[in-house]
C-alpha atoms as a PDB file:
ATOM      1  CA  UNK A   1      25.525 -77.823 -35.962  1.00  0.00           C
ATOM      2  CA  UNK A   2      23.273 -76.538 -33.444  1.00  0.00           C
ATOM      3  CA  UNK A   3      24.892 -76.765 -29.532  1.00  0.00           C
ATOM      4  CA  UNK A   4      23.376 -78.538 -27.351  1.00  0.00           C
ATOM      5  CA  UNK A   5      22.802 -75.192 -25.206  1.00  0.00           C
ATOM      6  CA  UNK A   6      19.959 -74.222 -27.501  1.00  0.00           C
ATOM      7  CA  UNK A   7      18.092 -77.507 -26.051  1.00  0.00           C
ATOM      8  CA  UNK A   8      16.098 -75.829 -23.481  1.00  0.00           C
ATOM      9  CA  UNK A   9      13.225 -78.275 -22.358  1.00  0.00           C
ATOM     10  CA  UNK A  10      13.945 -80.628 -19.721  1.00  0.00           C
ATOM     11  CA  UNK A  11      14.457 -84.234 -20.867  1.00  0.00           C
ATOM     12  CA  UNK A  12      13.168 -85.290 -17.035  1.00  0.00           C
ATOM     13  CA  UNK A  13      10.436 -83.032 -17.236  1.00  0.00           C
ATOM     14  CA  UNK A  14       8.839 -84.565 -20.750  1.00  0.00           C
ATOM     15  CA  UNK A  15       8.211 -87.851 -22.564  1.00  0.00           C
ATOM     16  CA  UNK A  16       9.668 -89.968 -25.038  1.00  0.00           C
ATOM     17  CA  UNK A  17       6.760 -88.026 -27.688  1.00  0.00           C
ATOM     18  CA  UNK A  18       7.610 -84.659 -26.163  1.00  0.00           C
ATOM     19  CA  UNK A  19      11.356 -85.319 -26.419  1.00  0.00           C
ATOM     20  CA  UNK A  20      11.025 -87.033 -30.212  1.00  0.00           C
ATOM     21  CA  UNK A  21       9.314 -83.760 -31.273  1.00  0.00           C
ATOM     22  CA  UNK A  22      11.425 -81.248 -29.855  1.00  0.00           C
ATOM     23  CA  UNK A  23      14.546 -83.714 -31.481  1.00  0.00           C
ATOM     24  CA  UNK A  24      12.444 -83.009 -34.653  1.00  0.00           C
ATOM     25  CA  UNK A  25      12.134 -79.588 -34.651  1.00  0.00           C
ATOM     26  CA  UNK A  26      16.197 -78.970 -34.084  1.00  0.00           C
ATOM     27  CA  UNK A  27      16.546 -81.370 -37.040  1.00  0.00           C
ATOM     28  CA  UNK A  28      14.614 -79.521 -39.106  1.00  0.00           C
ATOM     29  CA  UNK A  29      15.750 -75.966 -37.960  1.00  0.00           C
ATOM     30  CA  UNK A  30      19.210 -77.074 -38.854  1.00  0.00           C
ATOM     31  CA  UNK A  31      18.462 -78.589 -42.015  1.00  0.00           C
ATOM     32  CA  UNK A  32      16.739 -75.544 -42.931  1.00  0.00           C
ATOM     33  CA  UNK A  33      19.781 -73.500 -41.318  1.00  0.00           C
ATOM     34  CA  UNK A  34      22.231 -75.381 -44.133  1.00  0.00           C
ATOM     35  CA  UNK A  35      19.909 -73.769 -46.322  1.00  0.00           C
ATOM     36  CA  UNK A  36      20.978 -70.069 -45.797  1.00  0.00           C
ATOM     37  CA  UNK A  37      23.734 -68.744 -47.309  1.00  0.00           C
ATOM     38  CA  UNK A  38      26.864 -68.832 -45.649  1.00  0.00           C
ATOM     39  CA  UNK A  39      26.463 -65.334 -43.929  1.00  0.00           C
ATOM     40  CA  UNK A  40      23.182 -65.307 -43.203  1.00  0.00           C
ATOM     41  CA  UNK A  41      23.793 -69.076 -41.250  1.00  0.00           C
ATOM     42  CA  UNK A  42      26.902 -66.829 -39.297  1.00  0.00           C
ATOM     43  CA  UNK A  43      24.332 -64.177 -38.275  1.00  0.00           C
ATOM     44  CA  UNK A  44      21.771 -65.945 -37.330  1.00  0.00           C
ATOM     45  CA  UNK A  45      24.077 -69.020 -35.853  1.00  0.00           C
ATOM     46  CA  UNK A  46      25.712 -65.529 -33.734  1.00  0.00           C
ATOM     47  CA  UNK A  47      22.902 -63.958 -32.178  1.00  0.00           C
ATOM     48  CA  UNK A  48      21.618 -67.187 -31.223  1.00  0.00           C
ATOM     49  CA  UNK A  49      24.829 -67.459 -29.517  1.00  0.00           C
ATOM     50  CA  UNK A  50      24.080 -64.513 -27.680  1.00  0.00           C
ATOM     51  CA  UNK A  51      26.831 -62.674 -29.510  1.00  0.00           C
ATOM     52  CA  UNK A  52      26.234 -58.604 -30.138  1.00  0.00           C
ATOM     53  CA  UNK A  53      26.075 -56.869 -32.785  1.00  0.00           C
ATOM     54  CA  UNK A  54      29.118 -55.303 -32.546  1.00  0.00           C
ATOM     55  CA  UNK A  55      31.602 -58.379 -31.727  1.00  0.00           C
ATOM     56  CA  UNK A  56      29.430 -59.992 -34.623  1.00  0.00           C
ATOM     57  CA  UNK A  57      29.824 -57.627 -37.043  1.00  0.00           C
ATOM     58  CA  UNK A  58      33.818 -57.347 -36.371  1.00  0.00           C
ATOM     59  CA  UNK A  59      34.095 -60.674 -36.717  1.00  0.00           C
ATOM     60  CA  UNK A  60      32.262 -60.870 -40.165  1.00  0.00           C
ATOM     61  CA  UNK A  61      33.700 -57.629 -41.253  1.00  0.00           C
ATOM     62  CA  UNK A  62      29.662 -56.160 -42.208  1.00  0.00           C
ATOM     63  CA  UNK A  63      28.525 -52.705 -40.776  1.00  0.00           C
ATOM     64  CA  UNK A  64      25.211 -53.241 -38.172  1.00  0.00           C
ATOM     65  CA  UNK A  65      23.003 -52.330 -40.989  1.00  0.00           C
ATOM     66  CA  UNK A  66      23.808 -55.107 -43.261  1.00  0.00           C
ATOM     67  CA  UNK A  67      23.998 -57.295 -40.203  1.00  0.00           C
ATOM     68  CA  UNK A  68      20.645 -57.003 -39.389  1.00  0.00           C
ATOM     69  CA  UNK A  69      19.138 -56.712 -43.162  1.00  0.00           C
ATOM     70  CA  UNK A  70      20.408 -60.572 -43.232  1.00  0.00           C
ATOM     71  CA  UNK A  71      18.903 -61.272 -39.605  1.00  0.00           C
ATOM     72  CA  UNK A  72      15.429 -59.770 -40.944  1.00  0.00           C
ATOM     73  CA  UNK A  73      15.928 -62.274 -43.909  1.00  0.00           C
ATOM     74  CA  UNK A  74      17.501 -65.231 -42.434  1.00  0.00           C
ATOM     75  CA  UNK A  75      14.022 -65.040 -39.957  1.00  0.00           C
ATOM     76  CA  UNK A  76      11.893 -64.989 -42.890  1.00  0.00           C
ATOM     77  CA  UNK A  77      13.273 -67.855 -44.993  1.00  0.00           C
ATOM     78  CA  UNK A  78      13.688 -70.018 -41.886  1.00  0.00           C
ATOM     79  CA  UNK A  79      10.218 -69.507 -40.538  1.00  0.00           C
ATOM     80  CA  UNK A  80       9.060 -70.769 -44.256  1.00  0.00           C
ATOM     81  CA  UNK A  81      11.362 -73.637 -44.230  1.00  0.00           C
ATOM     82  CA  UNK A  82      10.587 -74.755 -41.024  1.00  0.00           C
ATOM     83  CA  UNK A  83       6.664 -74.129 -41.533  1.00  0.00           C
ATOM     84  CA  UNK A  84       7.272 -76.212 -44.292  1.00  0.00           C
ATOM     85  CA  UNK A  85       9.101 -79.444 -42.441  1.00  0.00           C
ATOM     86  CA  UNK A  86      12.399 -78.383 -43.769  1.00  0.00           C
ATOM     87  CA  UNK A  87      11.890 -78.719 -47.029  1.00  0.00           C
END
């Protein structure tokens, strides 16, 4: 699941439509998140972390190269899937 530290509007700052929307759009980025394979999801679920490269890629056991081939993928199938509502 997403963290909570990935929220970044400000629930004082907005509305209940501003806040239902935004709730929306994690929904569907994680729903379209379970859709990745497993190590595309631990790439892309690293760097938005704020992990490097280089602790990430020790930790999955990849070189940088293949790291960032499933980054460059993982950003294409989720922009789809979340252009398309998750689905």
């Amino acid at each position: 699941e997403l963290s909570e530290k990935f929220d970044v509007s400000d629930h004082r700052a907005v509305g209940p439509d501003t806040l239902a929307v935004e709730q929306e759009r994690m929904q569907t980025l994680e729903s379209c998140l379970n859709k990745l394979s497993e190590s595309m999801a631990q790439v892309v679920r690293g760097r938005l972390s704020g992990e490097s490269y280089e602790l990430l890629c020790e930790r999955l056991a990849i070189d940088n190269a293949r790291a960032q081939k499933l980054l460059f993928t993982a950003k294409q199938l989720l922009q789809t899937c979340v252009e398309g509502g998750g689905k």
